[in-house]
Structures are given as structure tokens and as C-alpha cells.
PDB file of N, CA and C in Angstrom:
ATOM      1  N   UNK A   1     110.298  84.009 112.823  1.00  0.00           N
ATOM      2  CA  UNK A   1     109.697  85.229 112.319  1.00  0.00           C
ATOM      3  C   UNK A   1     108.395  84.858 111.626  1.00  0.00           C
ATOM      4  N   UNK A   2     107.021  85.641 112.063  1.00  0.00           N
ATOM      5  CA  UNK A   2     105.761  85.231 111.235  1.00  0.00           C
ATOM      6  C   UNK A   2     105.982  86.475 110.526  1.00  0.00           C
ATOM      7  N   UNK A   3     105.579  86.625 109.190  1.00  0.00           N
ATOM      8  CA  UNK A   3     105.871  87.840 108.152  1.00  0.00           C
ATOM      9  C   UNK A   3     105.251  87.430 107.184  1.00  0.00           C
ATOM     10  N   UNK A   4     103.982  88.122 106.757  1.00  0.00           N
ATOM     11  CA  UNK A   4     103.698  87.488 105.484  1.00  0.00           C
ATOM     12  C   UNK A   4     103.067  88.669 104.488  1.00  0.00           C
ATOM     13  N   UNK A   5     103.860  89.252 103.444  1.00  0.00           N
ATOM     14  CA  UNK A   5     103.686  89.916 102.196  1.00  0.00           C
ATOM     15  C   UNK A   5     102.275  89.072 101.217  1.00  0.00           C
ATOM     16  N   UNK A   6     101.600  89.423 100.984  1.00  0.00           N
ATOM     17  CA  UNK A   6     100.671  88.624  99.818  1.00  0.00           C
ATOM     18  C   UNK A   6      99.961  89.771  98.839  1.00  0.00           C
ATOM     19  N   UNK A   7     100.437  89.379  98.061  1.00  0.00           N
ATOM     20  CA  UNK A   7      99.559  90.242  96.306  1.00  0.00           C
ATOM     21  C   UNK A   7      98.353  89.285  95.750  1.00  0.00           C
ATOM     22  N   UNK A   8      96.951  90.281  95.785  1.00  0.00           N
ATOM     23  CA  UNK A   8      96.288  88.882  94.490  1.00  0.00           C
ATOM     24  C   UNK A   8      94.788  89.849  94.761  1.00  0.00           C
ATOM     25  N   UNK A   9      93.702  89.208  94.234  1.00  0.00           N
ATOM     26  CA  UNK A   9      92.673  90.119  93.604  1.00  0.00           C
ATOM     27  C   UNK A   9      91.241  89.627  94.821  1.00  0.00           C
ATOM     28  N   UNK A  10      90.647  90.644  95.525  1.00  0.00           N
ATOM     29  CA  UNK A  10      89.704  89.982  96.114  1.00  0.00           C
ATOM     30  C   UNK A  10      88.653  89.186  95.325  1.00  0.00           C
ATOM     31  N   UNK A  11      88.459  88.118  96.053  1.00  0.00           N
ATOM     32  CA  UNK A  11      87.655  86.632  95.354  1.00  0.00           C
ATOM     33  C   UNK A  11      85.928  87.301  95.502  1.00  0.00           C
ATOM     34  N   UNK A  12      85.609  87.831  96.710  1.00  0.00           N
ATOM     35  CA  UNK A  12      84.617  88.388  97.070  1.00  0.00           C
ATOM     36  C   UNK A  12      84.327  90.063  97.663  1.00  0.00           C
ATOM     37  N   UNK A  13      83.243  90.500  97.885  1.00  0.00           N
ATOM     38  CA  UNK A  13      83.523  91.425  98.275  1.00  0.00           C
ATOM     39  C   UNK A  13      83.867  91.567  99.953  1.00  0.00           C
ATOM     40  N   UNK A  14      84.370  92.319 100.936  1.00  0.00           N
ATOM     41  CA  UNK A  14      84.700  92.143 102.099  1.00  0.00           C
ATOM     42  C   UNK A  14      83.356  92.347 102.724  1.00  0.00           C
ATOM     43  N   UNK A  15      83.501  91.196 104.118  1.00  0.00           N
ATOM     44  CA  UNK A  15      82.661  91.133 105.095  1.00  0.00           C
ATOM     45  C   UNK A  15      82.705  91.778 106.095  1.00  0.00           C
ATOM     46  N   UNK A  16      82.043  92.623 106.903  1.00  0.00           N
ATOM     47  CA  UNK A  16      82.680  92.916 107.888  1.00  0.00           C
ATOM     48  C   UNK A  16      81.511  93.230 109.132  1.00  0.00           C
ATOM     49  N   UNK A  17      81.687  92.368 110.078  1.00  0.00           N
ATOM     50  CA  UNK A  17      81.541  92.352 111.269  1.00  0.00           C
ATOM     51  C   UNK A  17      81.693  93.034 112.562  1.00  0.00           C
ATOM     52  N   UNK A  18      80.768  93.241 113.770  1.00  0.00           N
ATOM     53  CA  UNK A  18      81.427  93.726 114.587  1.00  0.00           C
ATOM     54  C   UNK A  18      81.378  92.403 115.324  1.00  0.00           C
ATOM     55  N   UNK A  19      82.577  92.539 116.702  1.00  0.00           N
ATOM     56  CA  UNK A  19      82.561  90.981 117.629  1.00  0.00           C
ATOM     57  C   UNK A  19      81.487  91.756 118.825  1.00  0.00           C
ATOM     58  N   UNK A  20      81.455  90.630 119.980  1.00  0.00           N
ATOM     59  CA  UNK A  20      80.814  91.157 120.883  1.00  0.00           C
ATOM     60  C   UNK A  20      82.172  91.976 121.506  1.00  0.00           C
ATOM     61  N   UNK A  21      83.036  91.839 121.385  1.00  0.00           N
ATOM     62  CA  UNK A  21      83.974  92.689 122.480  1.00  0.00           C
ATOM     63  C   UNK A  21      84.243  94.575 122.006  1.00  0.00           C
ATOM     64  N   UNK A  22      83.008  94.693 120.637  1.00  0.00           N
ATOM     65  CA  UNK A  22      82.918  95.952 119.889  1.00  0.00           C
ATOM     66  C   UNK A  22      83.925  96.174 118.912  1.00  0.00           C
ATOM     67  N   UNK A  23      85.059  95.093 118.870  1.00  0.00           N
ATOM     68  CA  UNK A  23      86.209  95.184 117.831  1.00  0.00           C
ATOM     69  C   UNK A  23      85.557  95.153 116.115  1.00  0.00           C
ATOM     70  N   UNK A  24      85.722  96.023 116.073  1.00  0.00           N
ATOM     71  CA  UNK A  24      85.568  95.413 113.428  1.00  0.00           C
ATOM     72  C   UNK A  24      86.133  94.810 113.239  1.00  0.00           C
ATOM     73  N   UNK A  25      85.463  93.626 112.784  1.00  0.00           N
ATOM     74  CA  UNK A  25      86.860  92.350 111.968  1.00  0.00           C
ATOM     75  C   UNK A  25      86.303  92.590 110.446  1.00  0.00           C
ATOM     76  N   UNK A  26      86.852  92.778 109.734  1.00  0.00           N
ATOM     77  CA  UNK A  26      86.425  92.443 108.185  1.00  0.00           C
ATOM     78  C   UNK A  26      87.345  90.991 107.789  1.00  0.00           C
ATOM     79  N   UNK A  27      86.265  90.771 106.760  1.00  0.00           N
ATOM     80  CA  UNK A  27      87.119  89.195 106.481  1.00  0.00           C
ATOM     81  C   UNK A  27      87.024  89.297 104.966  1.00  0.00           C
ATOM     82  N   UNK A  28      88.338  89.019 104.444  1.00  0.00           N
ATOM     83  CA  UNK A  28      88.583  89.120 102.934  1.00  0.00           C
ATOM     84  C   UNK A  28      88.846  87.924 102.846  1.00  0.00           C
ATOM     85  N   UNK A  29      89.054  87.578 101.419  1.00  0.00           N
ATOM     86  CA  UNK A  29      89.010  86.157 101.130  1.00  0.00           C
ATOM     87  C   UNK A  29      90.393  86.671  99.478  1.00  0.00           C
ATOM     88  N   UNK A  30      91.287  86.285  99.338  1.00  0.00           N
ATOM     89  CA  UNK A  30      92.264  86.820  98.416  1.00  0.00           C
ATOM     90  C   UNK A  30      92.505  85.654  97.821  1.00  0.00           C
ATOM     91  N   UNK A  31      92.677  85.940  96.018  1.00  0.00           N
ATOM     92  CA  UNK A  31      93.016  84.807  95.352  1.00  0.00           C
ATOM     93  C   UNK A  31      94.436  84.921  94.880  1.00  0.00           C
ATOM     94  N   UNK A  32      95.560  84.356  94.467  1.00  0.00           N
ATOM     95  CA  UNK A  32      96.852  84.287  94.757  1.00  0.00           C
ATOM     96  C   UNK A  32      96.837  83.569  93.976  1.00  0.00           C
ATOM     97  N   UNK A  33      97.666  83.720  92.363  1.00  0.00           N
ATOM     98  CA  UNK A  33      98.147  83.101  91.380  1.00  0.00           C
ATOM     99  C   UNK A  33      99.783  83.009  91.107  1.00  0.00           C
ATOM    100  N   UNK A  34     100.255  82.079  90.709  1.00  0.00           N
ATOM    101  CA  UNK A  34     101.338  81.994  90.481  1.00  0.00           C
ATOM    102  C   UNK A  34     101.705  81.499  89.103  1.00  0.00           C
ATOM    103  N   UNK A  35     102.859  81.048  88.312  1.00  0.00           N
ATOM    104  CA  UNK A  35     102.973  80.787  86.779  1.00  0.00           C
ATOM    105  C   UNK A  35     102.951  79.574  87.115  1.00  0.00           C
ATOM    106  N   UNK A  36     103.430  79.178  87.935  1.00  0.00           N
ATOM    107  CA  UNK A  36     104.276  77.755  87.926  1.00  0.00           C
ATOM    108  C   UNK A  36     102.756  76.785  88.710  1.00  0.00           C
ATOM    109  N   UNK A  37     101.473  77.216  89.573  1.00  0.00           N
ATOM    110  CA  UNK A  37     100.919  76.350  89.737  1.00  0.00           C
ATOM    111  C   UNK A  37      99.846  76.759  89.960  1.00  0.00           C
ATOM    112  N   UNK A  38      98.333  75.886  90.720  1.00  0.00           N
ATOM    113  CA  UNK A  38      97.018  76.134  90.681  1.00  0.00           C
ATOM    114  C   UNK A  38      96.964  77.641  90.879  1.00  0.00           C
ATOM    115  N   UNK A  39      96.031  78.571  91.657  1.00  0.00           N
ATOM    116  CA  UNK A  39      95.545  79.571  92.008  1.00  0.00           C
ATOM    117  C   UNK A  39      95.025  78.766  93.792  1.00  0.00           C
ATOM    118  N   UNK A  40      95.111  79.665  94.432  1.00  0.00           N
ATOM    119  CA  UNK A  40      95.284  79.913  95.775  1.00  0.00           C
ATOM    120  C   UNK A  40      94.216  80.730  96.547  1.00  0.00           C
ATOM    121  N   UNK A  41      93.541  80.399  97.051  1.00  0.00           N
ATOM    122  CA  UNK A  41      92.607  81.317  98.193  1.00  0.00           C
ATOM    123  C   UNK A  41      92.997  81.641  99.579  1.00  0.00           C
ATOM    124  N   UNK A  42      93.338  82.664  99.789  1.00  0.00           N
ATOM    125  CA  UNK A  42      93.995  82.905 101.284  1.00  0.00           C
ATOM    126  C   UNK A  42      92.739  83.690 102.092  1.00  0.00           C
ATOM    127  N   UNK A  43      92.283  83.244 103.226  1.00  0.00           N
ATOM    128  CA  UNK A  43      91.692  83.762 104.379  1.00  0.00           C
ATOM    129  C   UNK A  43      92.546  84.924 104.861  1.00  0.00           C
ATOM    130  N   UNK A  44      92.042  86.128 105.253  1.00  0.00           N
ATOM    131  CA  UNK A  44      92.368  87.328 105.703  1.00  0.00           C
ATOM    132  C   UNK A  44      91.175  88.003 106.374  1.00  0.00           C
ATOM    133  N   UNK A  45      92.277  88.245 107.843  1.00  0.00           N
ATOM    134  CA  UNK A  45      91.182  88.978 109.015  1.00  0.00           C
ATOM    135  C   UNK A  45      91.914  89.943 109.095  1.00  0.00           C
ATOM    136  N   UNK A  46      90.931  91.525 108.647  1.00  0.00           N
ATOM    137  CA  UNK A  46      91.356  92.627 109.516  1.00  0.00           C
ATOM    138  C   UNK A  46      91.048  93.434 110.466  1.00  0.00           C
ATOM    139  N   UNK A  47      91.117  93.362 111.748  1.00  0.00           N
ATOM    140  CA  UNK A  47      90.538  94.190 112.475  1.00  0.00           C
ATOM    141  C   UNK A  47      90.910  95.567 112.318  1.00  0.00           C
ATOM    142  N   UNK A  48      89.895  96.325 112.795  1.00  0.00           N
ATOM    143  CA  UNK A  48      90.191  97.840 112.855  1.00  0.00           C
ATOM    144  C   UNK A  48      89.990  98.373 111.839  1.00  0.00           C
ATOM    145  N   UNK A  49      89.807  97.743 110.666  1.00  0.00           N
ATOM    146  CA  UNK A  49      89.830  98.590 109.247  1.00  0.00           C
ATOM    147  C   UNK A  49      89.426 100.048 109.245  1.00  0.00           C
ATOM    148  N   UNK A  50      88.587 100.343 109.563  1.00  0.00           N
ATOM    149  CA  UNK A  50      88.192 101.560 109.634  1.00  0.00           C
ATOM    150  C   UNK A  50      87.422 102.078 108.052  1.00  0.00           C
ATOM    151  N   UNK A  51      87.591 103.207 107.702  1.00  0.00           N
ATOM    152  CA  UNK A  51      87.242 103.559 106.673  1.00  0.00           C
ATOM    153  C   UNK A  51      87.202 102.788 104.884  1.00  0.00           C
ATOM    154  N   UNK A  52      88.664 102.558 105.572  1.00  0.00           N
ATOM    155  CA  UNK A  52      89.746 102.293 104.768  1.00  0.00           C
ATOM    156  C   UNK A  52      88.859 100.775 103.578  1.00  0.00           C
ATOM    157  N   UNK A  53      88.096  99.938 104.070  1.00  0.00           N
ATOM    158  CA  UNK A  53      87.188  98.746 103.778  1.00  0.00           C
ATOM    159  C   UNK A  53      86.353  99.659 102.541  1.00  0.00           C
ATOM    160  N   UNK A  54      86.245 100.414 102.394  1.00  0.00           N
ATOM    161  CA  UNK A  54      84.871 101.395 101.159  1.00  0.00           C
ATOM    162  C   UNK A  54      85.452 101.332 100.020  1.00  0.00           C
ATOM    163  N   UNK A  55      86.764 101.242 100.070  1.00  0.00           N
ATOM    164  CA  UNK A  55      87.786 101.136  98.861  1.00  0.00           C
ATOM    165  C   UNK A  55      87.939 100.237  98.236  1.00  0.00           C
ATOM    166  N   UNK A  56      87.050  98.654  98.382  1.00  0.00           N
ATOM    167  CA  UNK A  56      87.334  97.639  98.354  1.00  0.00           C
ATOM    168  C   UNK A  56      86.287  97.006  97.577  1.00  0.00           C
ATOM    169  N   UNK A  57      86.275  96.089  96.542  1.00  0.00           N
ATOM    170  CA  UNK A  57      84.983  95.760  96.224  1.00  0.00           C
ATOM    171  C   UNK A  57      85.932  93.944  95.424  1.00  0.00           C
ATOM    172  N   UNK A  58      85.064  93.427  95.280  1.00  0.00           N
ATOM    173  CA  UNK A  58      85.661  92.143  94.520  1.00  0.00           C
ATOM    174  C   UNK A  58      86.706  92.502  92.867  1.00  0.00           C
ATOM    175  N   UNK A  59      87.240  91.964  92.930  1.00  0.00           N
ATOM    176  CA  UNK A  59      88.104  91.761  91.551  1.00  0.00           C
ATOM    177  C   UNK A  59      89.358  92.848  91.874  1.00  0.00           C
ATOM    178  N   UNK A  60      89.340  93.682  93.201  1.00  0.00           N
ATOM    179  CA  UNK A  60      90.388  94.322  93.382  1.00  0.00           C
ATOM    180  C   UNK A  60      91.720  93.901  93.692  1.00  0.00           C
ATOM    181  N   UNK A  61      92.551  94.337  93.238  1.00  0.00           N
ATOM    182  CA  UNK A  61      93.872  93.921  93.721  1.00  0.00           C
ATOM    183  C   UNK A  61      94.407  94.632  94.694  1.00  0.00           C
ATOM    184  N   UNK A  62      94.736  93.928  95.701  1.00  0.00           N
ATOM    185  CA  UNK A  62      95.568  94.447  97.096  1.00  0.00           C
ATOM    186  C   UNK A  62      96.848  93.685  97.114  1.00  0.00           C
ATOM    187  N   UNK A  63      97.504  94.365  98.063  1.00  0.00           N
ATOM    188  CA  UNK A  63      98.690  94.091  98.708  1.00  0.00           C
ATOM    189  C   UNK A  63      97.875  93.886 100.326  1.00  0.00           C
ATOM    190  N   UNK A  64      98.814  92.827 100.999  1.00  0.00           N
ATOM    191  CA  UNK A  64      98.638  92.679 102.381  1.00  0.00           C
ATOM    192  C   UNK A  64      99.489  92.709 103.111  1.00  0.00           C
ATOM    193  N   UNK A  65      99.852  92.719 104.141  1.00  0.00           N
ATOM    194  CA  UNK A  65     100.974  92.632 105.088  1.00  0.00           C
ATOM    195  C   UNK A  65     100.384  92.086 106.490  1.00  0.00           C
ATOM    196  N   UNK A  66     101.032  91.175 107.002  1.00  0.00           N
ATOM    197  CA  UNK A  66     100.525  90.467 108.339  1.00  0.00           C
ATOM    198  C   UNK A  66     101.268  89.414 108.766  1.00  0.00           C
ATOM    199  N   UNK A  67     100.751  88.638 109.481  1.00  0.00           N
ATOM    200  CA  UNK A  67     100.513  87.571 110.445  1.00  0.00           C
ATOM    201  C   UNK A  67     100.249  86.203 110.044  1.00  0.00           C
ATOM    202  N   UNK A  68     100.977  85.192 110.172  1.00  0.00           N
ATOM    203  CA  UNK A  68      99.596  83.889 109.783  1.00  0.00           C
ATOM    204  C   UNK A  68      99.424  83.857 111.222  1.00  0.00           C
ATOM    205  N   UNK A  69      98.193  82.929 111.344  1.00  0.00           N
ATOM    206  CA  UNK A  69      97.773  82.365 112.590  1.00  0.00           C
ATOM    207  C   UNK A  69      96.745  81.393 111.977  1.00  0.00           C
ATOM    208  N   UNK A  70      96.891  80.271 112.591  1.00  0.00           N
ATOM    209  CA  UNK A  70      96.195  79.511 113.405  1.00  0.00           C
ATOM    210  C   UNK A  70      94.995  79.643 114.609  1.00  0.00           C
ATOM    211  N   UNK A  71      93.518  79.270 114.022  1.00  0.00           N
ATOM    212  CA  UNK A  71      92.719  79.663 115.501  1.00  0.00           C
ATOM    213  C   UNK A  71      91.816  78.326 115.468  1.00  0.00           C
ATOM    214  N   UNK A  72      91.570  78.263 116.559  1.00  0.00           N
ATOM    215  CA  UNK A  72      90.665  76.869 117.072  1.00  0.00           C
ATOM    216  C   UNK A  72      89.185  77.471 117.344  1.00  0.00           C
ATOM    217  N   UNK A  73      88.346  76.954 116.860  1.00  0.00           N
ATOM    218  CA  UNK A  73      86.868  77.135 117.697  1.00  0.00           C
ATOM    219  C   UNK A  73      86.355  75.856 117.318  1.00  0.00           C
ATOM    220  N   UNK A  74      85.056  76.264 118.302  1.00  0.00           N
ATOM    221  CA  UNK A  74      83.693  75.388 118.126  1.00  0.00           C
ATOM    222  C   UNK A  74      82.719  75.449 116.957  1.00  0.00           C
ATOM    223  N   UNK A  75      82.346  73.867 116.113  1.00  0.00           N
ATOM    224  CA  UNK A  75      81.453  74.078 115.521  1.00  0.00           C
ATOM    225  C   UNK A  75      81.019  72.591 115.144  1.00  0.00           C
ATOM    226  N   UNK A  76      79.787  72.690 115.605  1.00  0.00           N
ATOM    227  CA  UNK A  76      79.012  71.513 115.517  1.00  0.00           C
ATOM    228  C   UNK A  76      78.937  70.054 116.535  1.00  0.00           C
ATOM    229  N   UNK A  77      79.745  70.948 117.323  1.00  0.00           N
ATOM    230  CA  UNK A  77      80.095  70.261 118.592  1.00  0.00           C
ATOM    231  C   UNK A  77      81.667  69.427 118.711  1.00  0.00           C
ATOM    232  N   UNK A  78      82.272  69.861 117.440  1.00  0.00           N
ATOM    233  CA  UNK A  78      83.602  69.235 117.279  1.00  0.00           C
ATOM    234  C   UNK A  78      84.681  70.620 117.140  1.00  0.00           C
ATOM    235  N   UNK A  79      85.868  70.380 117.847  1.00  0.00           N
ATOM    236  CA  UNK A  79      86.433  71.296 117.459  1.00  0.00           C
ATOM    237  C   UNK A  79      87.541  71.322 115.756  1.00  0.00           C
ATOM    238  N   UNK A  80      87.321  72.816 115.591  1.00  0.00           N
ATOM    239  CA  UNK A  80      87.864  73.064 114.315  1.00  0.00           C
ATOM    240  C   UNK A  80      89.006  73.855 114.041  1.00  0.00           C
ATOM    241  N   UNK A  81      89.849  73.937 112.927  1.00  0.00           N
ATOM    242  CA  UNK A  81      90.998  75.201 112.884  1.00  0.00           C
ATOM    243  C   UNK A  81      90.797  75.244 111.633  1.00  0.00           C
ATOM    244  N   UNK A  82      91.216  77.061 111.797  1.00  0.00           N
ATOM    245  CA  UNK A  82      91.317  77.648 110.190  1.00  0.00           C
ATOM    246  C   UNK A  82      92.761  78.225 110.449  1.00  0.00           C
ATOM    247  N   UNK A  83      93.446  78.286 109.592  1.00  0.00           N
ATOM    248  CA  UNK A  83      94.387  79.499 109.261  1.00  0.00           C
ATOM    249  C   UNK A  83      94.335  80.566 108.122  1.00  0.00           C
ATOM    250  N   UNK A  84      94.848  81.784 108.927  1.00  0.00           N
ATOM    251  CA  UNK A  84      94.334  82.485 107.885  1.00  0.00           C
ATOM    252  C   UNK A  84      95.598  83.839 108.805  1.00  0.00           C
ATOM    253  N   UNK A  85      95.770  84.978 107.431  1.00  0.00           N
ATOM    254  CA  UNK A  85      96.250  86.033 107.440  1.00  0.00           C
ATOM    255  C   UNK A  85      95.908  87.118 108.619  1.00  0.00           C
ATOM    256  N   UNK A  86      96.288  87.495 109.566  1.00  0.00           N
ATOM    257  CA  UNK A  86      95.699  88.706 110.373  1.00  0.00           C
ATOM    258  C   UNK A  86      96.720  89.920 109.352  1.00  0.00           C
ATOM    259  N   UNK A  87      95.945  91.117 109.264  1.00  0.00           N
ATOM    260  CA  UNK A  87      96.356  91.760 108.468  1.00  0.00           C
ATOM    261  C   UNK A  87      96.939  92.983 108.978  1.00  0.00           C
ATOM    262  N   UNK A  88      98.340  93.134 109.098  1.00  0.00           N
ATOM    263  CA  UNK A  88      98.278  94.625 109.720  1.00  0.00           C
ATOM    264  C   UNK A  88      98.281  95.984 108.765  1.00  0.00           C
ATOM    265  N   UNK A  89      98.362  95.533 107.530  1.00  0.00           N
ATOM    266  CA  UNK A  89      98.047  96.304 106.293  1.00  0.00           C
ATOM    267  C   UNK A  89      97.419  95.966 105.212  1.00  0.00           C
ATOM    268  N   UNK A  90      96.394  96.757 104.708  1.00  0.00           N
ATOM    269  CA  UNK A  90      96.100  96.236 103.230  1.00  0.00           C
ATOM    270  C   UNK A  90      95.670  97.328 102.657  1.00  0.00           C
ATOM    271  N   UNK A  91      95.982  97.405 100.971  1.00  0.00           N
ATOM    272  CA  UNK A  91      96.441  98.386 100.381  1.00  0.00           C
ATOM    273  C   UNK A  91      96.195  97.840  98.900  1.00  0.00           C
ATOM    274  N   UNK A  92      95.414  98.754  98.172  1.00  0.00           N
ATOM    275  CA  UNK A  92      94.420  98.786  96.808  1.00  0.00           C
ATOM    276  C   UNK A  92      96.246  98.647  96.207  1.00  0.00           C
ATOM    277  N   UNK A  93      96.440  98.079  95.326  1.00  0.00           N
ATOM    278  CA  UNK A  93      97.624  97.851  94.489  1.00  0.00           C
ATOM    279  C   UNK A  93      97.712  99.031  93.833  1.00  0.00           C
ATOM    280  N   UNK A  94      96.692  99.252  93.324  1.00  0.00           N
ATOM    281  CA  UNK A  94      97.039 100.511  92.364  1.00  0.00           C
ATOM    282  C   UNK A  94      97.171 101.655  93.186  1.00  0.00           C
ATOM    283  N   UNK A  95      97.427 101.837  94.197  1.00  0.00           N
ATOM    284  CA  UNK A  95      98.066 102.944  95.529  1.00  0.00           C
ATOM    285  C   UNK A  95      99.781 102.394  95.777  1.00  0.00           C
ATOM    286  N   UNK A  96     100.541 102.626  94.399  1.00  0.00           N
ATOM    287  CA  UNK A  96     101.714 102.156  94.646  1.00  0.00           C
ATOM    288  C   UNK A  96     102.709 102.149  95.597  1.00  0.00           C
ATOM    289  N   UNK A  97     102.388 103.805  96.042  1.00  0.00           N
ATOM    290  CA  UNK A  97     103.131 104.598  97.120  1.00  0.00           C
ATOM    291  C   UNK A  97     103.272 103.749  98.515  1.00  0.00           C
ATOM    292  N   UNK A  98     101.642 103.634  98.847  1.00  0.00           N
ATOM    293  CA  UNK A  98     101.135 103.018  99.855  1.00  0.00           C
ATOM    294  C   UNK A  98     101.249 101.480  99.916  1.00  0.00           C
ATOM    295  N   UNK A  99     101.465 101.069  98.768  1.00  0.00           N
ATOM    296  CA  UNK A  99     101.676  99.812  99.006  1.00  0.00           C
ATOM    297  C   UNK A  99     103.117  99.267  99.077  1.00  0.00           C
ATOM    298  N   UNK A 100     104.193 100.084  99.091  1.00  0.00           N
ATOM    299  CA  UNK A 100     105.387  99.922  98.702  1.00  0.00           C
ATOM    300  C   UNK A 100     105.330 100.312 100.024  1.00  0.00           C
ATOM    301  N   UNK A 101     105.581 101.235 100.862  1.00  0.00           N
ATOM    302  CA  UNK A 101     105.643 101.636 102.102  1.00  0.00           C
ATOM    303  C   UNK A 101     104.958 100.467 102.917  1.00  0.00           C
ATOM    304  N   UNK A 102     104.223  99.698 103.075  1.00  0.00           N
ATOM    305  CA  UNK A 102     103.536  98.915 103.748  1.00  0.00           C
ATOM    306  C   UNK A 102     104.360  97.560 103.375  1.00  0.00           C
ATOM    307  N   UNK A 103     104.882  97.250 102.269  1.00  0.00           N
ATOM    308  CA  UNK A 103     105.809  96.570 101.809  1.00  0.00           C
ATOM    309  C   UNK A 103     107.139  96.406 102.525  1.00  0.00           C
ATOM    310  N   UNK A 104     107.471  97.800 102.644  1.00  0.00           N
ATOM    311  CA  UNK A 104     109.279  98.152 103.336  1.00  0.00           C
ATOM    312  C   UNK A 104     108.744  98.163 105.333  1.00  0.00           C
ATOM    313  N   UNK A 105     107.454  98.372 105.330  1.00  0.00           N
ATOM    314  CA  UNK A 105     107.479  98.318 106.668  1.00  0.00           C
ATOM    315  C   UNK A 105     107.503  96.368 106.487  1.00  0.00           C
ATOM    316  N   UNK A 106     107.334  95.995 106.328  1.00  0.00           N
ATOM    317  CA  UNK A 106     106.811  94.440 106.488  1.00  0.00           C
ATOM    318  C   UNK A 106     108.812  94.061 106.643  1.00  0.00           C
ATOM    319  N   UNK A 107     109.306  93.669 105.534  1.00  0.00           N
ATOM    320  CA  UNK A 107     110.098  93.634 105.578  1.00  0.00           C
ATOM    321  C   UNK A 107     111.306  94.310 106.787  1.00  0.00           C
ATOM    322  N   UNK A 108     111.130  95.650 107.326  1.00  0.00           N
ATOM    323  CA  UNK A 108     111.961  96.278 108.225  1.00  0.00           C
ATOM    324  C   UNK A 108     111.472  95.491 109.367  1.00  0.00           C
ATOM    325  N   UNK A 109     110.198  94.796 109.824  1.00  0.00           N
ATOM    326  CA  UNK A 109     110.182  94.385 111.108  1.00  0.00           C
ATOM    327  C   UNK A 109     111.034  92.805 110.653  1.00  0.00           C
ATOM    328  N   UNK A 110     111.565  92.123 109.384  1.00  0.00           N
ATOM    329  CA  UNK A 110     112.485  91.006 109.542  1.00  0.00           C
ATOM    330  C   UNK A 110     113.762  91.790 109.507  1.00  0.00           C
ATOM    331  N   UNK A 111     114.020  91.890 108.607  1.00  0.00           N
ATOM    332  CA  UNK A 111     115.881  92.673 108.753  1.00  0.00           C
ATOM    333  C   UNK A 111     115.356  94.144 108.672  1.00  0.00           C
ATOM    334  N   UNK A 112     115.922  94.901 109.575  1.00  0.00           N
ATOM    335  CA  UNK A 112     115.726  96.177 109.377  1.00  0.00           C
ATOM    336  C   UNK A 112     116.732  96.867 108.479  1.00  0.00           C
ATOM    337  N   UNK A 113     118.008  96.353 107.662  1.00  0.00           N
ATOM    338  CA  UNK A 113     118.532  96.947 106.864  1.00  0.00           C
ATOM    339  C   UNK A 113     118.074  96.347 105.357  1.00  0.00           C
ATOM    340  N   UNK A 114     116.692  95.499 105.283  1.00  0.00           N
ATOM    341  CA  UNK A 114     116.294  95.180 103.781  1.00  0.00           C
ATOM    342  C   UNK A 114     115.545  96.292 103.796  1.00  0.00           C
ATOM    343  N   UNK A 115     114.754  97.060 104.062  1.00  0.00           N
ATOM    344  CA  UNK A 115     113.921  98.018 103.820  1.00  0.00           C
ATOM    345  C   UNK A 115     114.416  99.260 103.112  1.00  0.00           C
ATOM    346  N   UNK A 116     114.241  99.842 102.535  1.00  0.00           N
ATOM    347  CA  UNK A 116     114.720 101.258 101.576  1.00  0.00           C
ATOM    348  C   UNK A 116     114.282 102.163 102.495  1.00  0.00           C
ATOM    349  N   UNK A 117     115.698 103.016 102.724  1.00  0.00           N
ATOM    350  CA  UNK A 117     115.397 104.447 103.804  1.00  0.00           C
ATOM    351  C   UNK A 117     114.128 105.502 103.180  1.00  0.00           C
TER     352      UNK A 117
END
């Protein structure tokens, strides 16, 4: 199962791109603290964002829901890999509703009886 829930505050503000194939990728960059150790920078790609990216500015806190992956390209004539989050949700924290729902969906695609009806 790839499943990945992540809470934490954008590091920057979002980038966002079109590809040549006309797809929107926005690229967030999320910082991820814990008690027990350093602070954490997670790579996050969302395609499709849509509107939804205007809501977003640095120091915000989101919720995410996604994917890890692994991708290979070219650069500098050597090949390279990043991993990073594909996002199939992301959601301003302080939109509790919405982020709890995006939460129980994440979870229902691993066990579909952890999710709250």
C-alpha cells in the first residue's frame, strides 16, 4: 500500500508550472516537525490544482494526502532521482472539515472500515 497522510507548514510559497503535455504541476515544498527529532522537508507535486493553489502562501499549514514516488531524470548529463509526495489532496489545516474528509478518504482507500461513515 503507497498512502501517505502529511501535516506541516509551507517552507515556500507554491510554484506552479505548466508541462509541455498542458498538465499544472504545482510544486510545494512542506516542512514536517516532530517532538522527538530534526524538522523535515518533504517535496510535493500537485497536478491539477486548479484554483484551489490562491489559498496558499508560505507559513501555511496544510494537510496532504497522496502518493510517494520515486522519479528519474536527466541532469547534467548524469542521471538523477528525487522522491517526493504526488498529492491527491491538499487542504489549508484550518479548513478542518475538509481536511478531515480528505483524511478519512486517505485512510478508506487502506482499510475501508478505518474511515468514519
Amino acid at each position: 500500500m503507497n498512502t501517505v497522510i502529511l501535516r506541516g507548514r509551507l517552507s515556500r510559497p507554491p510554484t506552479v508550472r505548466t508541462l509541455p503535455s498542458g498538465d499544472e504541476l504545482v510544486a510545494l515544498e512542506v516542512t514536517t516537525r516532530s517532538a522527538e527529532g530534526p524538522a523535515a522537508s518533504v517535496p510535493v507535486a500537485w497536478f491539477d490544482a486548479g484554483r484551489a493553489v490562491d489559498d496558499l502562501e508560505a507559513g501555511t499549514e496544510i494537510v496532504v494526502t497522496g502518493t510517494v514516488r520515486r522519479r528519474f531524470f536527466r541532469a547534467g548529463g548524469a542521471t538523477a532521482s528525487r522522491t517526493e509526495v504526488v498529492a491527491d489532496a491538499v487542504v489549508p489545516a484550518r479548513r478542518r472539515v475538509r481536511a478531515r474528509r480528505a483524511v478519512e478518504a486517505a485512510l478508506a482507500s487502506v482499510d475501508p472500515g478505518a474511515a468514519a461513515p
